[in-house]
Protein backbone atom coordinates (compact mmCIF):
# COMPACT_ATOMS: atom_id res chain seq x y z
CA UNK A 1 16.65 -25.59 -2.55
CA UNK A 2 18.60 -25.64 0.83
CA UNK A 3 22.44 -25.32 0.30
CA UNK A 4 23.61 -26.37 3.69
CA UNK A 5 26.03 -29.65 3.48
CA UNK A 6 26.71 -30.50 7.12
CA UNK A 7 24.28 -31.19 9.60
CA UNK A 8 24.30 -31.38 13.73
CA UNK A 9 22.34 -33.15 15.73
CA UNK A 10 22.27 -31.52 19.25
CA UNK A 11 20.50 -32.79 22.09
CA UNK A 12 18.69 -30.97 24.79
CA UNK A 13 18.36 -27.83 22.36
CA UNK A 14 15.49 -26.34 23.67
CA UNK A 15 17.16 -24.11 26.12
CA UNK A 16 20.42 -22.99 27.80
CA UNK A 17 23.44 -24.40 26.22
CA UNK A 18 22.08 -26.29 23.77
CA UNK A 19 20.06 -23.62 22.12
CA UNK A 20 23.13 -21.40 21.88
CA UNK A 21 24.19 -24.42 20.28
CA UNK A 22 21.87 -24.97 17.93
CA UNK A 23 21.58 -21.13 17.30
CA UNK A 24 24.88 -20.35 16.92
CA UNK A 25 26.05 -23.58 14.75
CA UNK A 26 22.91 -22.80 12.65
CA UNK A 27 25.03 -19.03 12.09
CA UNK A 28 27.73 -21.21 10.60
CA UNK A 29 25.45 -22.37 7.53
CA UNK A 30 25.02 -25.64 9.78
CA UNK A 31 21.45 -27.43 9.52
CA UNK A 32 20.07 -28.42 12.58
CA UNK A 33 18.14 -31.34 14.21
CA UNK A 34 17.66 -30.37 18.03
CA UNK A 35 15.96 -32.47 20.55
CA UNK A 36 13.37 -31.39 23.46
CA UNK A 37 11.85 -33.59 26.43
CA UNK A 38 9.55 -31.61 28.37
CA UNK A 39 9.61 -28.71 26.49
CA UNK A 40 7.76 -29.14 23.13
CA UNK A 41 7.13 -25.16 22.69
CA UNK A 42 10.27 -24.35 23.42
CA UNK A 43 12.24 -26.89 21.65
CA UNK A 44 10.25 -25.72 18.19
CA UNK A 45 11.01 -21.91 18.71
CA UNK A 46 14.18 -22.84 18.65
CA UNK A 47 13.58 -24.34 15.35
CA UNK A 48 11.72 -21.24 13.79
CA UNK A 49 14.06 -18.89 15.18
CA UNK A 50 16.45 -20.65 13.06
CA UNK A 51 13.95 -21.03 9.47
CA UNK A 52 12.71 -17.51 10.36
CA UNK A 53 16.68 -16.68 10.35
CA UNK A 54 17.46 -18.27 7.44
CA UNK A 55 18.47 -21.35 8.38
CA UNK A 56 17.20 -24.68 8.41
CA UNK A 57 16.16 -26.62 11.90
CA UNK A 58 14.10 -29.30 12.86
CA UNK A 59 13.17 -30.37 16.31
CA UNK A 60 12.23 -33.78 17.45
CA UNK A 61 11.20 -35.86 20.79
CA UNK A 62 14.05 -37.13 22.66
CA UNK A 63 14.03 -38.61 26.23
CA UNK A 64 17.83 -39.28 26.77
CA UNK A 65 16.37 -41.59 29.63
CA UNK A 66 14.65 -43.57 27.39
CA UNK A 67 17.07 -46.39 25.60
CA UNK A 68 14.42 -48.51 24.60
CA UNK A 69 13.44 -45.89 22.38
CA UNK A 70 16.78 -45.00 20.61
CA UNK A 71 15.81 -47.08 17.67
CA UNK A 72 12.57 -45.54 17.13
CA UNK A 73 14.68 -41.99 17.07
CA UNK A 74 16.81 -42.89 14.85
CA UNK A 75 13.96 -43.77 12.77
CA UNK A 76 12.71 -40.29 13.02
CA UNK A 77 16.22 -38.72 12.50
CA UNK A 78 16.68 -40.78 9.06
CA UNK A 79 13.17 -39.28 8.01
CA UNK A 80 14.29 -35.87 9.12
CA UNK A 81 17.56 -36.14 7.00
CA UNK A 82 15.64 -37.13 4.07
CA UNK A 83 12.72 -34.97 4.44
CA UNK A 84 14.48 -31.60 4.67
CA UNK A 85 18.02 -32.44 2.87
CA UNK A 86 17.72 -34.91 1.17
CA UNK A 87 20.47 -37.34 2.43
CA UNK A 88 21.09 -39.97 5.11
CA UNK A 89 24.13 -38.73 7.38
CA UNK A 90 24.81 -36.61 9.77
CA UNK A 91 28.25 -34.87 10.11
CA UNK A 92 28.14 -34.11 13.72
CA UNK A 93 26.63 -35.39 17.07
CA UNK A 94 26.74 -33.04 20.38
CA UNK A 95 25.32 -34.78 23.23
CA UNK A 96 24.64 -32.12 25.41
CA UNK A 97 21.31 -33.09 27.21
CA UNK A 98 21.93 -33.57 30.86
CA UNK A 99 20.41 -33.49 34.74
CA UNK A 100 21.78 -31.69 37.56
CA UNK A 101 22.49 -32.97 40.75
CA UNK A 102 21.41 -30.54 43.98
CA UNK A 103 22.23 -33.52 47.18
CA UNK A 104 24.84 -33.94 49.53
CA UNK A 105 26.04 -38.04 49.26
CA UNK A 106 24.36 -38.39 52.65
CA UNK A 107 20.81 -37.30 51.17
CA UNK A 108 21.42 -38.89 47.70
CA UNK A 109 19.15 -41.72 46.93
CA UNK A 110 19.28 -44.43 45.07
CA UNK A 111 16.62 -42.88 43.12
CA UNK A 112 18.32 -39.66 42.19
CA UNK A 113 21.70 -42.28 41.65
CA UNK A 114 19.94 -44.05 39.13
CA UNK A 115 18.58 -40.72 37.25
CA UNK A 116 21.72 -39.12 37.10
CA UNK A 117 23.49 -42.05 35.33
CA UNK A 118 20.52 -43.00 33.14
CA UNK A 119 20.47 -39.24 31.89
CA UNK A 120 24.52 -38.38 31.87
CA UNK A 121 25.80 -41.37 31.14
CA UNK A 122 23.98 -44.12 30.25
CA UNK A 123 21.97 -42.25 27.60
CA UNK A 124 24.81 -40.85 26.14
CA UNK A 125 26.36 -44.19 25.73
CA UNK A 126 23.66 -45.97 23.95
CA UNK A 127 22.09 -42.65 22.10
CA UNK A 128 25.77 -42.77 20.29
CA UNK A 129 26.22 -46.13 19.90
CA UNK A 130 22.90 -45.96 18.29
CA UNK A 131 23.27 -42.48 16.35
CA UNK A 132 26.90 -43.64 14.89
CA UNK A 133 26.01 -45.07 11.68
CA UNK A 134 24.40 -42.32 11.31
CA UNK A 135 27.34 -40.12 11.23
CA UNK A 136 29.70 -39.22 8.17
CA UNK A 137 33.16 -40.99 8.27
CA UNK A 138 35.33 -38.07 9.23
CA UNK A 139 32.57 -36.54 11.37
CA UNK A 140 32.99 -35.19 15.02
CA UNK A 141 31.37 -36.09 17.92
CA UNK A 142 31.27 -33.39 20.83
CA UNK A 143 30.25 -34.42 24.52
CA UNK A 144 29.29 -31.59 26.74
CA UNK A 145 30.85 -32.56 30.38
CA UNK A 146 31.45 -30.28 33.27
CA UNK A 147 33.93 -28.37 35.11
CA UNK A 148 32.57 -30.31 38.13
CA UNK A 149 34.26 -33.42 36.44
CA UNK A 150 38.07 -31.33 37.44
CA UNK A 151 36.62 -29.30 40.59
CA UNK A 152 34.38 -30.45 43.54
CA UNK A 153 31.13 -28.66 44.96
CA UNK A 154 29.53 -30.06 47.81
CA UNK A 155 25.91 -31.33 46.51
CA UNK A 156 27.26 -32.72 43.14
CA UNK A 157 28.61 -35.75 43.98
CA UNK A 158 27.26 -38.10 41.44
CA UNK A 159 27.06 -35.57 38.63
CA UNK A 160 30.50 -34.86 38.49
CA UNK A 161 31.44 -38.28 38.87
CA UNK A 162 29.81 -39.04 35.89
CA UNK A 163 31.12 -36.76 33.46
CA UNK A 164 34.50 -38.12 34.93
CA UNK A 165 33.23 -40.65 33.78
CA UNK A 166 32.30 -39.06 29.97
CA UNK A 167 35.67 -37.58 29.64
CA UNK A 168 37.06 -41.14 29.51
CA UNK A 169 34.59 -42.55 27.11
CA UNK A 170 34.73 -40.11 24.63
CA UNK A 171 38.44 -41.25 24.95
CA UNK A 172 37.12 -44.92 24.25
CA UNK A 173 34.94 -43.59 21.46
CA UNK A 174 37.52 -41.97 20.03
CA UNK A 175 39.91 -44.76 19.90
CA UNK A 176 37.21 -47.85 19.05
CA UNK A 177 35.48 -44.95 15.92
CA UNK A 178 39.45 -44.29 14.71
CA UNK A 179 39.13 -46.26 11.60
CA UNK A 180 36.31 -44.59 10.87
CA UNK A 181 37.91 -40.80 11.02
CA UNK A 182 35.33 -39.97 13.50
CA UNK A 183 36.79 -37.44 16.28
CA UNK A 184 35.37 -37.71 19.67
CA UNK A 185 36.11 -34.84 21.92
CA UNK A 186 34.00 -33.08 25.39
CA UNK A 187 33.86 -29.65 26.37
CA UNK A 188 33.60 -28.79 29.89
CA UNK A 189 31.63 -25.14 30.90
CA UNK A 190 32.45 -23.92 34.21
CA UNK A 191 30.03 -22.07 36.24
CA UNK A 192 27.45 -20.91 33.41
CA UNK A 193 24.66 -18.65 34.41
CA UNK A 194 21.72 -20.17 32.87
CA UNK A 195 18.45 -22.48 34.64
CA UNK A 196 20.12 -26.12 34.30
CA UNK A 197 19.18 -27.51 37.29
CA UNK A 198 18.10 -24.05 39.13
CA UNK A 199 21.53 -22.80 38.46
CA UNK A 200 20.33 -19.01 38.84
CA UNK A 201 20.31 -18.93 42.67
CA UNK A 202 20.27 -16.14 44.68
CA UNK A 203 23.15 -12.69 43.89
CA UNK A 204 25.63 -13.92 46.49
CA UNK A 205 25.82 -17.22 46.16
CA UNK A 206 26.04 -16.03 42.22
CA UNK A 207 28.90 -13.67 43.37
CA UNK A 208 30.99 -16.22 44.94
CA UNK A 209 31.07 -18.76 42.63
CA UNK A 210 31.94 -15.69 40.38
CA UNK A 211 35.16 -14.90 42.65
CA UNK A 212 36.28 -18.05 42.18
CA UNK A 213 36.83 -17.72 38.31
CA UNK A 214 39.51 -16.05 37.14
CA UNK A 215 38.19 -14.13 34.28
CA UNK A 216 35.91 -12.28 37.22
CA UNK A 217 32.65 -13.88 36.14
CA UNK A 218 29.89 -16.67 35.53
CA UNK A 219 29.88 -17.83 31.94
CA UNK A 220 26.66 -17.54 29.79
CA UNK A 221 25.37 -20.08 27.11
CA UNK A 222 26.48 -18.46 24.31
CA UNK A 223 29.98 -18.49 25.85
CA UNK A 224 29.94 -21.99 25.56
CA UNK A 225 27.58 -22.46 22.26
CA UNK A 226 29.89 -20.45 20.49
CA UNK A 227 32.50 -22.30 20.80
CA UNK A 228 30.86 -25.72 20.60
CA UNK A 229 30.26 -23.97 17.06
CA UNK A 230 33.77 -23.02 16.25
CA UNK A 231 34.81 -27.10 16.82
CA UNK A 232 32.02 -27.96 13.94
CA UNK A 233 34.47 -27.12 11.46
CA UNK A 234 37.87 -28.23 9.53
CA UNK A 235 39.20 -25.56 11.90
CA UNK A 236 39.28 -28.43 14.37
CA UNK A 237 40.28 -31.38 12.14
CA UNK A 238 43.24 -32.56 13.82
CA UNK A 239 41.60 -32.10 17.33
CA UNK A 240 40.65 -35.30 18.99
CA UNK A 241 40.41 -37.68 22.25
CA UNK A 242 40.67 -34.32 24.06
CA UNK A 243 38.85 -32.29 27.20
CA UNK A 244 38.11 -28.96 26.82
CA UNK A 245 37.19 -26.41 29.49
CA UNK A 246 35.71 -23.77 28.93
CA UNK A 247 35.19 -21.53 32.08
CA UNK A 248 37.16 -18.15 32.16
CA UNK A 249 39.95 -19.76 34.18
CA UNK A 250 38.00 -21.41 37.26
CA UNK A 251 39.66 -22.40 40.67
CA UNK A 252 42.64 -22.30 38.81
């Protein structure tokens, strides 16, 4: 019989970030439901890592993209929750799956525009809106944003708009869900050394970004996963409405 009384949802856990996540929240005695798009294989490795370590995971379809299919993933989710722990909640939501941005605003089309907020923004929106009766009064809701939404890069325009943009819903979330005890809060990586959206370019350009942060280097994902996992606690209880960067002190 599984022990484990909380559960996390994470999305885009099939790599990166939000596989440290998952891993490192599943550490904590956390069950885990992690989401995949393209990455099937991956996304259930993740999954047996975590049974093979003792822990319990399960890893579903989710395209973030997709709204018209939220309902038929929450579906899926409830059948999850009863199927491998026998309840109907969740205590905690991390919406971490996300698209990079690689244009200058001259070459950004309305294309790209339109794929960026559908996958950052919009998704998160509705996947929430749709998710939240899902989650425990008193439960915390963590939205991964970006160092890009404090700092500006040429070539990620739109991207860092946008979690601008998620910084000041999960604000709105927080306030509208207050009744319910639900926290809303976002973390923000800095420059983390890991494939989202060909992030491992070549050593200098690696290097310079490096200079730039104070603690002398790029992050990794567990730098960030970690901590996501530290906020899925009652350590954090009285934590809320807030942005959190984590990024060893960049352009500071």
């Amino acid at each position: 019989m599984n022990t484990t009384n909380k559960i996390l949802l994470v999305t885009g856990g099939s790599r990166g970030i939000g596989k440290s996540i998952a891993i490192n929240a599943a550490k904590r005695g956390i069950g885990v439901i992690l989401t995949y798009n393209h990455r099937k294989e991956q996304g259930e490795a993740v999954a047996a890592e975590i049974n093979q370590a003792g822990g319990k995971a399960v890893a579903l379809h989710l395209d973030t993209a997709a709204v018209q299919s939220f309902d038929h993933f929450k579906g899926q989710v409830v059948q999850a929750l009863k199927d491998n722990w026998g309840r109907d909640t969740l205590d905690y939501l991390v919406n971490n799956a996300g698209i990079a941005q690689r244009s200058l605003i001259k070459d950004t089309t309305e294309a790209i525009f339109d794929e960026l907020v559908n996958v950052n923004f919009k998704g998160v929106f509705f996947l929430s809106q749709t998710l939240l009766p899902l989650v425990k009064d008193g439960g915390h809701v963590i939205n991964i944003s970006s160092a890009l939404a404090r700092v500006s890069f040429p070539g990620s325009a739109v991207y860092g708009a946008l979690k601008a943009g998620l910084e000041s819903l999960t604000r709105y979330f927080a306030k509208e869900l207050a009744d319910r005890k639900i926290r809303f809060n976002s973390v923000a990586p800095g420059a983390i050394d890991t494939e989202f959206g060909g992030g491992k370019g070549d050593k200098a350009h690696r290097q310079q970004i490096a200079s730039a942060v104070a603690l002398g280097r790029l992050g990794d994902a567990d730098d960030i996963g970690m901590y996501v996992a530290s906020l899925l606690s009652e350590d954090s209880r009285y934590l809320n409405a807030q942005r959190i960067e984590v990024g060893g002190g960049i352009m500071i």
